[in-house]
Protein backbone atom coordinates (compact mmCIF):
# COMPACT_ATOMS: atom_id res chain seq x y z
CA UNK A 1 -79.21 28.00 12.98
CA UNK A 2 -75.40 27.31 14.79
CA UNK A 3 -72.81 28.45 13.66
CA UNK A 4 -69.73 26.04 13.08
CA UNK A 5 -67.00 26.34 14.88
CA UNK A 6 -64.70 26.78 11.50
CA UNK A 7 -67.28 29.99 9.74
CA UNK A 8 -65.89 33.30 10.56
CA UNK A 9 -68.24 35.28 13.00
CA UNK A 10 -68.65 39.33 12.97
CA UNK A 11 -67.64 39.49 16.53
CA UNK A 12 -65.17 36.79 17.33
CA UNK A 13 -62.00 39.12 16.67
CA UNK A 14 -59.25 37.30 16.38
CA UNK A 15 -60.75 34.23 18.12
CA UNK A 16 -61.64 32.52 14.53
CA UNK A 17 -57.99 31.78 13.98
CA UNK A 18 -57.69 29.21 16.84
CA UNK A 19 -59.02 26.48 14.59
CA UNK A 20 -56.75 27.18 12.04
CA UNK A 21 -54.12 27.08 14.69
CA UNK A 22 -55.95 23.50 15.77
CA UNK A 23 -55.48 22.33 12.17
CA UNK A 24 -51.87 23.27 11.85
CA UNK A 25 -50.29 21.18 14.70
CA UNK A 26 -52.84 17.82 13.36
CA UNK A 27 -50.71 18.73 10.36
CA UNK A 28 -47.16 18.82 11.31
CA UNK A 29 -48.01 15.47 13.73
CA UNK A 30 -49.37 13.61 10.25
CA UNK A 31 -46.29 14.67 8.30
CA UNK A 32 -44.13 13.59 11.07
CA UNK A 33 -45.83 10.46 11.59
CA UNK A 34 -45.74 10.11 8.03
CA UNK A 35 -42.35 10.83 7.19
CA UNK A 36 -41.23 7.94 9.03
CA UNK A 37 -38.16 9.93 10.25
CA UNK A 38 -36.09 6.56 11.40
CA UNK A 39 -35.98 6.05 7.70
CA UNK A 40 -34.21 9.01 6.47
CA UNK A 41 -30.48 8.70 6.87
CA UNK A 42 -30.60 5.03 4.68
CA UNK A 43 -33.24 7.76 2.03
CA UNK A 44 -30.61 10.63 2.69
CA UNK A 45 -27.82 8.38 1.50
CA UNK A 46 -28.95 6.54 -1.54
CA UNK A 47 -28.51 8.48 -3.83
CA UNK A 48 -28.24 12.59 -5.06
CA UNK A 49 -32.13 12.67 -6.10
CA UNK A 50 -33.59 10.87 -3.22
CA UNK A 51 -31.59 13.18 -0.82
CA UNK A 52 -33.15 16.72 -2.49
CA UNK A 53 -36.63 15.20 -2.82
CA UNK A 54 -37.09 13.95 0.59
CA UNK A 55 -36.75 17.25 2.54
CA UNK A 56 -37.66 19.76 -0.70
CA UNK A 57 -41.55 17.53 -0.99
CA UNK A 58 -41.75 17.44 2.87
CA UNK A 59 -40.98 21.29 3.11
CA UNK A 60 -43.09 22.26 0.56
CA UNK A 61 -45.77 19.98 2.81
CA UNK A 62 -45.73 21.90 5.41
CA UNK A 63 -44.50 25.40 4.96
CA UNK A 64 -46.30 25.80 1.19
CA UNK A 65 -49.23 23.77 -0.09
CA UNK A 66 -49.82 20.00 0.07
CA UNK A 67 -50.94 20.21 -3.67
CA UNK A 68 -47.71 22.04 -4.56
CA UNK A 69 -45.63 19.46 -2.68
CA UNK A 70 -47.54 16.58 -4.33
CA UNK A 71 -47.32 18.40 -7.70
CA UNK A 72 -43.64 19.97 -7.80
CA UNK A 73 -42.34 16.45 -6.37
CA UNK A 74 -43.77 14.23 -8.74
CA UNK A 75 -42.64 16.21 -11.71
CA UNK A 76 -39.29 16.52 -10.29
CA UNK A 77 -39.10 12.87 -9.79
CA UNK A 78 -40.68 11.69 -13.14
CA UNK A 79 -37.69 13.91 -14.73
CA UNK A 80 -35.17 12.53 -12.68
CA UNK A 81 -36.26 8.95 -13.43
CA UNK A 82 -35.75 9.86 -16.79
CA UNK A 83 -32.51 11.07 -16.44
CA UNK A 84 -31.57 8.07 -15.15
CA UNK A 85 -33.21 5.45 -17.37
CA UNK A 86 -31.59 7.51 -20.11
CA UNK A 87 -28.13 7.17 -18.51
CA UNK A 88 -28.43 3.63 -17.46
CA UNK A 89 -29.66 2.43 -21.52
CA UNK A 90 -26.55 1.75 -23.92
CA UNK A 91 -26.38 4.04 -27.24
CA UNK A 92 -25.26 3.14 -29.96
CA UNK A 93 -25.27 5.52 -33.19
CA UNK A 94 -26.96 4.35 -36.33
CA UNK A 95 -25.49 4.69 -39.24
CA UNK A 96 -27.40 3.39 -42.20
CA UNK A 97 -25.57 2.22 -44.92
CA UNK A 98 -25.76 3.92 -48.42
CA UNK A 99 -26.16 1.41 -51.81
């Protein structure tokens, strides 16, 4: 039977890191590919929220978890597009009349 190149062997020392070191720079180039960097001054200057997302979800990305970026960025930005629906919709208070 071979052994993959990714399963930890008895005698490889500290040899079986190299693929995680392999997998960590095809990593940073997808985020940076991804992040479409030419687009983040006109993202960095619409508005408060957008400009702590952006880099908070793409640090997370790389220096955390993918699943923790995905997760703690989409909750952040389902509350914040509640704050703002809730800002942007007129109140009025209703005041029912007593007979």
């Amino acid at each position: 039977m071979a052994a993959s190149p990714f399963s930890p062997r008895r005698d490889a020392g500290n040899r079986d890191a190299a693929p995680c070191v392999d997998l960590a720079g095809i990593l940073f180039t997808g985020c940076w590919y991804m992040a479409e960097l030419r687009q983040w001054p006109h993202i960095l200057h619409g508005g408060r929220t957008d400009a702590f997302l952006l880099p908070l979800a793409f640090g997370l990305t790389v220096f955390v978890d993918l699943t923790w970026a995905i997760s703690i960025g989409s909750l952040l930005a389902m509350i914040f597009f509640v704050k703002r629906i809730i800002e942007a919709t007129p109140q009025k208070p209703v005041i029912e009349e007593l007979p």
